[in-house]
Structure formats: C-alpha cells, structure tokens
Protein backbone atom coordinates (compact mmCIF):
# COMPACT_ATOMS: atom_id res chain seq x y z
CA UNK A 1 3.24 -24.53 36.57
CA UNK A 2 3.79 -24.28 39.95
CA UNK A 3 6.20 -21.11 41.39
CA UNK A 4 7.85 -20.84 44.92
CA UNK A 5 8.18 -17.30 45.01
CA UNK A 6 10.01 -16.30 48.79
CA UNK A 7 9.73 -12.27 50.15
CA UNK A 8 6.78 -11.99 47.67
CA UNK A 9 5.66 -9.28 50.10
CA UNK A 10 8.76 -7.01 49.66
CA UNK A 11 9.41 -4.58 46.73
CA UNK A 12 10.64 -6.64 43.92
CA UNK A 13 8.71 -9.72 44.90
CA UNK A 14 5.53 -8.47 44.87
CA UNK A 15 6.29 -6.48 41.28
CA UNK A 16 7.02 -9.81 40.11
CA UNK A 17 4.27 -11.40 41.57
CA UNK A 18 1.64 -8.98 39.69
CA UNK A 19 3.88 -9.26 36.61
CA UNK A 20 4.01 -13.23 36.51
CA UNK A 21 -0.47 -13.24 37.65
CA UNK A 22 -1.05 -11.08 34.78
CA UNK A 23 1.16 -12.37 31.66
CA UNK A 24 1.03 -16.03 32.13
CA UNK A 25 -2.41 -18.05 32.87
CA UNK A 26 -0.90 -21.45 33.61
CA UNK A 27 1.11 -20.42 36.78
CA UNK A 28 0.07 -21.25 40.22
CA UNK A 29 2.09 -19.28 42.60
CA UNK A 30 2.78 -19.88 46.60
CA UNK A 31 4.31 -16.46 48.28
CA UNK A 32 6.01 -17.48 51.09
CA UNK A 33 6.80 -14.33 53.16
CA UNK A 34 7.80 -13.86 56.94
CA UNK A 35 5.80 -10.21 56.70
CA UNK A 36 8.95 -8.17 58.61
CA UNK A 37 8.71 -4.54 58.46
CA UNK A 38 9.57 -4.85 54.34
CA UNK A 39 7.08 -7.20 54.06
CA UNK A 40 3.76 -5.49 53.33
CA UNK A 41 0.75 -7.32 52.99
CA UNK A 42 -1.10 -3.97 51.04
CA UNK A 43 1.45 -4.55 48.17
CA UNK A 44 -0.21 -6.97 47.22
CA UNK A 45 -3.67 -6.31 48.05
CA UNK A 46 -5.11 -5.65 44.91
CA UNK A 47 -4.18 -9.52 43.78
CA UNK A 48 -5.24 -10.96 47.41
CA UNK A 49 -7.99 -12.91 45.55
CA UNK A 50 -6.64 -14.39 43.06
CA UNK A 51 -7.25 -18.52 42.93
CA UNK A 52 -3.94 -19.14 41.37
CA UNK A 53 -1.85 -16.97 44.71
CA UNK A 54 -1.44 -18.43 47.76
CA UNK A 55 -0.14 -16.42 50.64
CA UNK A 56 1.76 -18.38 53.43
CA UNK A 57 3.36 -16.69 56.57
CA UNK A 58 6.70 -18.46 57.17
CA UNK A 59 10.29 -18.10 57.86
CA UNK A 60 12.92 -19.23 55.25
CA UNK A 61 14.80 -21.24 57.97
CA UNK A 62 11.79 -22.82 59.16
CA UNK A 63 12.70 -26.59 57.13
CA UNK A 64 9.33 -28.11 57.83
CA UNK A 65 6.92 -25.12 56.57
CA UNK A 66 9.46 -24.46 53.75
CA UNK A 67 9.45 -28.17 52.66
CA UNK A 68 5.77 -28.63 53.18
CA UNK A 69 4.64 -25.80 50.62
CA UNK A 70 7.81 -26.11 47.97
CA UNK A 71 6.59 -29.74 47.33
CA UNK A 72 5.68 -29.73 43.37
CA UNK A 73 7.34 -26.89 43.08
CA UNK A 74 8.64 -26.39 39.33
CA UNK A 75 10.77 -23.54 40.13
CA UNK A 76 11.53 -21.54 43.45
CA UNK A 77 12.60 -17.95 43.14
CA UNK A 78 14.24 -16.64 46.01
CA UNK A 79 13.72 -12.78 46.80
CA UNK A 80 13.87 -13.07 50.69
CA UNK A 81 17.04 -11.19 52.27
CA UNK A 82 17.06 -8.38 54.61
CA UNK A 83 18.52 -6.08 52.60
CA UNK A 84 19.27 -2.05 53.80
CA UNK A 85 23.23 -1.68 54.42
CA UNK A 86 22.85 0.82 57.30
CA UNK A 87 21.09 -1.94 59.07
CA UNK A 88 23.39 -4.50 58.43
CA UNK A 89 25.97 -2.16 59.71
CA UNK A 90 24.02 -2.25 63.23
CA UNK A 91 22.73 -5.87 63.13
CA UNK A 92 24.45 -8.02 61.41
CA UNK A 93 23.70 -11.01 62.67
CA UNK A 94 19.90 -10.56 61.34
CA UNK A 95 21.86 -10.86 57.88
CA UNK A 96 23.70 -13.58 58.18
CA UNK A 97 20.54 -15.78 59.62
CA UNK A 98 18.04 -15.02 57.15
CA UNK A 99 20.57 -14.37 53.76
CA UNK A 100 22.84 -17.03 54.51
CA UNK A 101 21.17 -19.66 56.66
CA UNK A 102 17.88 -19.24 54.90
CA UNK A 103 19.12 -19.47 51.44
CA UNK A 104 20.94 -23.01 53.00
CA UNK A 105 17.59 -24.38 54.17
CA UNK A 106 16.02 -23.35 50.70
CA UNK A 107 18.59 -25.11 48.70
CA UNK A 108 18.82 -28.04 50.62
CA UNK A 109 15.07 -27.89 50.61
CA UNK A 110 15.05 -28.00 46.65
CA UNK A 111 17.90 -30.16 46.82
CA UNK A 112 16.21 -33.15 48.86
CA UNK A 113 12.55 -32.15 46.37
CA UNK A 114 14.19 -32.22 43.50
CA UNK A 115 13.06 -29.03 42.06
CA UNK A 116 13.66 -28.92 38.36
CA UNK A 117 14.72 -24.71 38.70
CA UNK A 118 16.10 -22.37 41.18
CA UNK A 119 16.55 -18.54 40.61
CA UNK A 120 18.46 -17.16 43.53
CA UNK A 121 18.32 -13.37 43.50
CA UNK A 122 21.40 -11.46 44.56
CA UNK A 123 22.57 -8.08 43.79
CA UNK A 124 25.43 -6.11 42.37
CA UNK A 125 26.97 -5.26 45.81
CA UNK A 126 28.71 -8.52 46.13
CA UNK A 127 31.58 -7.43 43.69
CA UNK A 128 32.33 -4.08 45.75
CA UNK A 129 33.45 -0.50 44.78
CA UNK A 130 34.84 -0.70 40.48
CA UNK A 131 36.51 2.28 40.35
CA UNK A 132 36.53 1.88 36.77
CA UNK A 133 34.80 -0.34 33.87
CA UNK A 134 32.38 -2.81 35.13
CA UNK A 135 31.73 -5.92 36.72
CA UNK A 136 31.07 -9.17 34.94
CA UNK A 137 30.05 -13.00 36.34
CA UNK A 138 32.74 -13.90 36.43
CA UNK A 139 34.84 -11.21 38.86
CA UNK A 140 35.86 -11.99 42.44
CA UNK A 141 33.56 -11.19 44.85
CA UNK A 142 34.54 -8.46 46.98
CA UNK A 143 31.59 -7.35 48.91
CA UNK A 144 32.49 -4.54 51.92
CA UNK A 145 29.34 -4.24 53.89
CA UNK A 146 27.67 -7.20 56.06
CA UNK A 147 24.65 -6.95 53.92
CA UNK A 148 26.90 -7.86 50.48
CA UNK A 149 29.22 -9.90 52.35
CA UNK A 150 25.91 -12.21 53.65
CA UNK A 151 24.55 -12.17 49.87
CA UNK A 152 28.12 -12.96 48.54
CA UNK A 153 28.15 -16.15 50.57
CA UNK A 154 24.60 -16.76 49.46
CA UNK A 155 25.71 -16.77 45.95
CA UNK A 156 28.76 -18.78 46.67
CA UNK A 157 26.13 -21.63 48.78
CA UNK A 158 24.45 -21.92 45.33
CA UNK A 159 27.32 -22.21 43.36
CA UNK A 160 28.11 -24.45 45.52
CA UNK A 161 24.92 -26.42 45.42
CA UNK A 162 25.32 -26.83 41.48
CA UNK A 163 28.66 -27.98 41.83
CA UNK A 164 28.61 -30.33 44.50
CA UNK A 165 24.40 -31.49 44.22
CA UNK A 166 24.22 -30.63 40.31
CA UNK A 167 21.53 -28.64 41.22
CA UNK A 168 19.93 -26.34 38.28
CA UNK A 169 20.35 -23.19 40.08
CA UNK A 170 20.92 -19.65 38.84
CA UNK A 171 22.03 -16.24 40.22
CA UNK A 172 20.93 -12.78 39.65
CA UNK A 173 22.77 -10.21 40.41
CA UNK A 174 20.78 -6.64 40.06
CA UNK A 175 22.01 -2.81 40.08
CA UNK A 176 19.90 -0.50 42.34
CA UNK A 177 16.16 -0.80 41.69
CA UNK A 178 13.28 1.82 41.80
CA UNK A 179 9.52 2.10 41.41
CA UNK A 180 6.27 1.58 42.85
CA UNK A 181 5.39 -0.10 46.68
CA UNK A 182 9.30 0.53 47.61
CA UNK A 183 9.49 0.87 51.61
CA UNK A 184 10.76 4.01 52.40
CA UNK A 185 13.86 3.24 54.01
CA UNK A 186 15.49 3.18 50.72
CA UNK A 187 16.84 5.82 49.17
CA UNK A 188 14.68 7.04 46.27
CA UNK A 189 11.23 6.69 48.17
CA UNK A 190 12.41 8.32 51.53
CA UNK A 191 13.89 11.34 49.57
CA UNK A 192 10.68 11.61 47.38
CA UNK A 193 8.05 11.04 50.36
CA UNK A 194 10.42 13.52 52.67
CA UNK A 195 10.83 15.98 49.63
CA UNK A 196 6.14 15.77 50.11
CA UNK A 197 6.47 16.53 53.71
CA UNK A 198 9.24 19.39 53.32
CA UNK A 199 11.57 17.78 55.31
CA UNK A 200 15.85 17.02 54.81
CA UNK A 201 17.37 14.29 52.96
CA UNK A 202 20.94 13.15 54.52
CA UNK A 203 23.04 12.47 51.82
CA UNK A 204 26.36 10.36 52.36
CA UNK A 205 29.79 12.56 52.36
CA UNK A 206 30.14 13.96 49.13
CA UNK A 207 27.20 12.27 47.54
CA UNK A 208 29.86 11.58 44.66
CA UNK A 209 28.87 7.90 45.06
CA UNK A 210 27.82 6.10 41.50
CA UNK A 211 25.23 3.77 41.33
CA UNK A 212 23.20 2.14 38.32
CA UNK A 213 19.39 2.86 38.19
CA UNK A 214 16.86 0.03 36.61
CA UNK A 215 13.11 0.77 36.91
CA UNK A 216 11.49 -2.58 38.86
CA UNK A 217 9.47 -3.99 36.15
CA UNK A 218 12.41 -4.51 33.76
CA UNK A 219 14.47 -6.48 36.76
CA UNK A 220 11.25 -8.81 37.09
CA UNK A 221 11.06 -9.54 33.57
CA UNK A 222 15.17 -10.26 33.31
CA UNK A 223 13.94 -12.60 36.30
CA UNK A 224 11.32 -14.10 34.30
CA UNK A 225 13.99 -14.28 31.32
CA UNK A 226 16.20 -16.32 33.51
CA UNK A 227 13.17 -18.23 35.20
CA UNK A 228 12.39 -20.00 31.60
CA UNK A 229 15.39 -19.55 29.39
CA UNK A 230 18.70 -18.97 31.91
CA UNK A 231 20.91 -22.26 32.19
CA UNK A 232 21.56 -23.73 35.11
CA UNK A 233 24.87 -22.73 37.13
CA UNK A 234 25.39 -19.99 35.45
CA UNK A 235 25.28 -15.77 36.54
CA UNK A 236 23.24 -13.15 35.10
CA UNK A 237 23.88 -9.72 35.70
CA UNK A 238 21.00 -7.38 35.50
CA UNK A 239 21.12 -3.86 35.09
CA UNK A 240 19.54 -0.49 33.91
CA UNK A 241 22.74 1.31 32.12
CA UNK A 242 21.96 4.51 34.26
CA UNK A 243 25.10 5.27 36.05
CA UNK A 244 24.33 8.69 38.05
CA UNK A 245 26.26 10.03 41.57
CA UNK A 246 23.79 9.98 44.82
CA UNK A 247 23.69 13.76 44.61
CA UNK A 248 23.19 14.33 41.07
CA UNK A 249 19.82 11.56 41.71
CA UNK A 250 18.50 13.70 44.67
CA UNK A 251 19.17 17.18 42.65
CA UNK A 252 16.68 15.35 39.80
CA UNK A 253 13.98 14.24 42.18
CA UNK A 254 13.90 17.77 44.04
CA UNK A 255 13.64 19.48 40.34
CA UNK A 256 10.61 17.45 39.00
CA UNK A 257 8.78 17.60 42.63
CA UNK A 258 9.54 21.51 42.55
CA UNK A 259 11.35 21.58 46.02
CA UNK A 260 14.49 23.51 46.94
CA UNK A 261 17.85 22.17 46.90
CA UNK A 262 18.48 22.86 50.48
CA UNK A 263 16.43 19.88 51.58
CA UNK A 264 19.73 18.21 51.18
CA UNK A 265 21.82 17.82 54.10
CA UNK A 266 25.50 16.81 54.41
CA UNK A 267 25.96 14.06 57.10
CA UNK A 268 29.13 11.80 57.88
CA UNK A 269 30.05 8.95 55.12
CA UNK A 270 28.36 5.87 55.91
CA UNK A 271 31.35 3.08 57.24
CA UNK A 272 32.56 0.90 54.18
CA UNK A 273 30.82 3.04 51.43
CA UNK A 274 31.29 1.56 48.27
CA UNK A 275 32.03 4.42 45.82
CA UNK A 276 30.67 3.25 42.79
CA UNK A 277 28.77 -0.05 41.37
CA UNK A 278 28.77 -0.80 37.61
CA UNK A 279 27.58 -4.25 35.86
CA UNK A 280 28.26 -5.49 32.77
CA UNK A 281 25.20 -6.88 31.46
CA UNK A 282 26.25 -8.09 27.78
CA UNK A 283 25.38 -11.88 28.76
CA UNK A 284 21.66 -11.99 29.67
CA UNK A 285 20.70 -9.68 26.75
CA UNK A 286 22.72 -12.01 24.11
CA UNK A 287 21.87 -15.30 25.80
CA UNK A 288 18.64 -14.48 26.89
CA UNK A 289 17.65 -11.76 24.35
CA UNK A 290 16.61 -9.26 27.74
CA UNK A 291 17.14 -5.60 27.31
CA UNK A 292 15.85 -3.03 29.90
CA UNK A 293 12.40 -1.29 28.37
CA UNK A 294 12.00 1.83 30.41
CA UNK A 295 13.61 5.04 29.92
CA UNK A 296 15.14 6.13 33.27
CA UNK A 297 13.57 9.74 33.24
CA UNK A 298 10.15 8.53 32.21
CA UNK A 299 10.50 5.64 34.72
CA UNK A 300 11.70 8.28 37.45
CA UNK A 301 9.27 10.45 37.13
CA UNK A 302 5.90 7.84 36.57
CA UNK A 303 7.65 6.64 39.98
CA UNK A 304 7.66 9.94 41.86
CA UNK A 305 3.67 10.42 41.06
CA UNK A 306 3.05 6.91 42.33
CA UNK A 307 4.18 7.91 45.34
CA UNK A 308 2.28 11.56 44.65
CA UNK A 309 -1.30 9.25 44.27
CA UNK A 310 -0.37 6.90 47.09
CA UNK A 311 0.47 8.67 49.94
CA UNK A 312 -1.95 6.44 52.22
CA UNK A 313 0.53 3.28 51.32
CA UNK A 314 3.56 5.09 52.91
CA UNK A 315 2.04 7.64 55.02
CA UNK A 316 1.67 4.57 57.85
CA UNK A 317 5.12 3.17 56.99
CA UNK A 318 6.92 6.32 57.34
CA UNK A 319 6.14 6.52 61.18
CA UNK A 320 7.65 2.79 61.21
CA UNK A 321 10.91 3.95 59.13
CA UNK A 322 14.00 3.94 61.12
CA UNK A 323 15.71 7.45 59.23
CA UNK A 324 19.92 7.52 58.71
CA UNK A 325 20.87 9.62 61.60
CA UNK A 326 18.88 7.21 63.34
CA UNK A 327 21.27 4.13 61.90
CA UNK A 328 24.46 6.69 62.67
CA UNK A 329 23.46 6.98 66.29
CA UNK A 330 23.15 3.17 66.59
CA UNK A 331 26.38 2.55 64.67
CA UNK A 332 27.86 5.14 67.29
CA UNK A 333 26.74 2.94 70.24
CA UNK A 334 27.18 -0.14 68.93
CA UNK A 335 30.91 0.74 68.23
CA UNK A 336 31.33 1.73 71.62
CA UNK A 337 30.61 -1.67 73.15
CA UNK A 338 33.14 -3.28 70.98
C-alpha cells in the first residue's frame, strides 16, 4: 500500500508518519513536504532511513511534482496548510495559496489519477465560536479568522470534488492538538519552553476562551480510522472531550513545571477571537469504533517532559519563532496601510 502523506514534516504529519512506519508493514509512504519554517526535517530524523519513507521537497501547487510522485497512490492524506491564526491575520494571502489553491491542485491531481482514497485534514475552526453545545458535520460553516475561513473553503473544494467528480474523499475536522515535535509558535509548546527559560506568556484578553484538548497520537489514529474504514463524502469530527479556558490551561502547565503564576501577562484580544470551540464527535466513534486513548493530564504532563528531555529540538527553533506581540505589532501596521 502506497500513502501520499503531504506536510509530513509538520506536527501531526510526522506523528502520523512514525505511527503508520511502526504499526503496519505493508505501507510504502512518500512525504511530500515544502520544509517552511513548520516543516522540520529533525522530526523525523529518527525514521530518515527507513526503505519504505520517501522524503520529497515540493510545493502542493506545484501540478507536475505533485502528479509525478502521487502516481499509484492508494490513498493521499493531506496535512499541508499553514496553519497559526495570528499569521493569517498578517498574511493572508499565504493562506489562501497554499490551503485553498493547494488543496485544488491535490484534488484535481487525485481526480485526473484516480486515487481510490482521499483524507483531507481540516480542523474544528471552520464552524466558529458555539457559545453553547457543540458542533456536528453537518453545521454551517462559520469560520472568523483567514486561517478557518481558507480551511472552510478547503473543505467545501472537497465536498465539492465528491459531488461533482464522485471522488472518495473525506474530511477531518480536529479540536486543538498537543504533544511531542510541536513548533513553538503554538500555544502549549511556547508557554512550556518560555515557562524553561523564565520568561512571560501573553495570554489573549481574559483568557476565558474554551478550547478542546486531544493528545496527537489519538488524532493520527482517528486519521488512520478514517484512512481504512471512513466512507467516502462524508465528515468526521475528531476530538479529545477536554474542554478547558486558555487561562485555566496555562495555570496547569505553570503548576506541574513549578513556575509562578506571574509569567502570565495580559495583552490585547487577538482580532476575531473565537470564544469557544466544541465538537461533537458521536459519529466517528460509532461508525468507526475510534475513541480517544489518552488521559489529558497524563498526556499533558508526558508532553511537558518531552519538551523537558528535548530542549536541543526547540532551543534552535525558538530563535526562529515569531512571539504574539510580535504578530500584534504587524497587525498594527498592516492595519494602518489599509
């Protein structure tokens, strides 16, 4: 079996590349990656020389590499996005090329191969803020930042793809992940590596902001579920059940690292800050017999010495990471050339 795995490189990608090399035997796997910032050939280091991985250097929207390596592909699964909402909020246009016109060139890619499966791999932003109860497949999409809003027209592309082509492709759509070989940009790692080096965490307004936790390796395996078992055109959500404000998170990292509370530091909301994301994820685990595995302190806590034993992984990418009052300063400018 032949997998088309795209942003292998990233944080989920490469979790699910080590997950899918080490608990099937059959599977030959090409990571196509463009190896941005997010894209980290050391994740994946320890795998490198594996005969059944192939690493190839490519952009999504680049039809001619992207055709020439998905041929005999039995099933693409499509990680690549850019992905951080503060730089979305800045460069938007970055979004809309790779999320939106890369996803295009993949499908059409498939389409014109005829690729028996294809697992696109969204996220829960797309519905927007649910004040109350939670999202299911089949809710309007309602995304509010340029990041969602490119991944909401991604999703609706292969909809659209099924529909019109009769394509068999699938959609993912995944609460807020955490674990090991995150870049830290995101939340979690850049308040545990800046809780190491003693130094402040912005948090958001309020930090009253509600948003569901699921540990990486149980997303990759509800991938894997879908991968195999998940029928075509139809939605999965995907999530970890572990609903928990922004502030409440950062007052449980700073506890189990031992590190004072007054690392936190109030900065302005973020524009278009969606105040709380809940999925209902009844479907996958009764169609697909998924359930998440990982207890969410456990998890949390396994993650925050990873990042203890590993400091030489993010040590180097921490003088690349671009902090949030470094995204508020370029929002601020940006703004004022409108």
């Amino acid at each position: 079996m032949k997998i088309f795995v795209t942003g292998g490189l990233g944080f989920i990608g490469s979790n699910f590349i080590r997950h899918v090399l080490s608990a099937y035997t059959d599977i030959r796997l090409v990571n196509f990656d463009k190896q941005t910032y997010a894209g980290n050939p050391e994740n994946l280091k320890d795998i490198s020389s594996d005969k059944r991985y192939t690493l190839v250097k490519a952009d999504i929207t680049d039809r001619e590499k992207t055709a020439r390596h998905m041929e005999g592909t039995d099933v693409v699964v499509h990680f690549a996005a850019e992905t951080h909402v503060d730089r979305s909020i800045i460069f938007p246009d970055e979004f809309i090329k790779t999320n939106v016109l890369g996803t295009q060139v993949l499908l059409d890619t498939a389409k014109k191969l005829n690729i028996p499966r294809f697992v696109h791999v969204s996220t829960d932003e797309v519905y927007g803020s649910k004040e109350k109860g939670y999202s299911k497949e089949s809710d309007n999409l309602l995304p509010n930042s340029p990041y969602s809003a490119s991944k909401a027209a991604s999703d609706l592309l292969a909809r659209s793809y099924y529909v019109t082509y009769k394509m068999p492709v699938m959609v993912t759509r995944c609460t807020n992940n955490f674990g090991p070989y995150q870049y830290p940009e995101k939340m979690l790692p850049l308040l545990i590596t800046n809780a190491f080096n003693d130094q402040s965490f912005p948090v958001y307004g309020d930090g009253l902001q509600v948003r569901d936790w699921i540990y990486v390796l149980d997303h990759v395996k509800a991938v894997c579920a879908v991968m195999f078992k998940g029928k075509p055109g139809e939605i999965y959500n995907i999530g970890g059940m572990n609903g928990i404000t922004n502030k409440e998170l950062a007052h449980k990292v700073l506890r189990l690292i031992g590190k004072p509370l007054s690392l936190l530091k109030r900065v302005e909301d973020r524009p278009g800050h969606d105040r709380r994301y809940a999925l209902d994820c009844s479907k996958i685990k009764k169609e697909l017999g998924w359930k998440p595995e990982h207890n969410f302190n456990d998890a949390l806590a396994e993650t925050i010495e990873w990042y203890r034993k590993n400091t030489a992984w993010w040590h180097k990418l921490k003088d690349k990471t671009k902090y949030k009052s470094y995204y508020a300063k370029q929002y601020k400018k940006r703004m004022q050339k409108v």
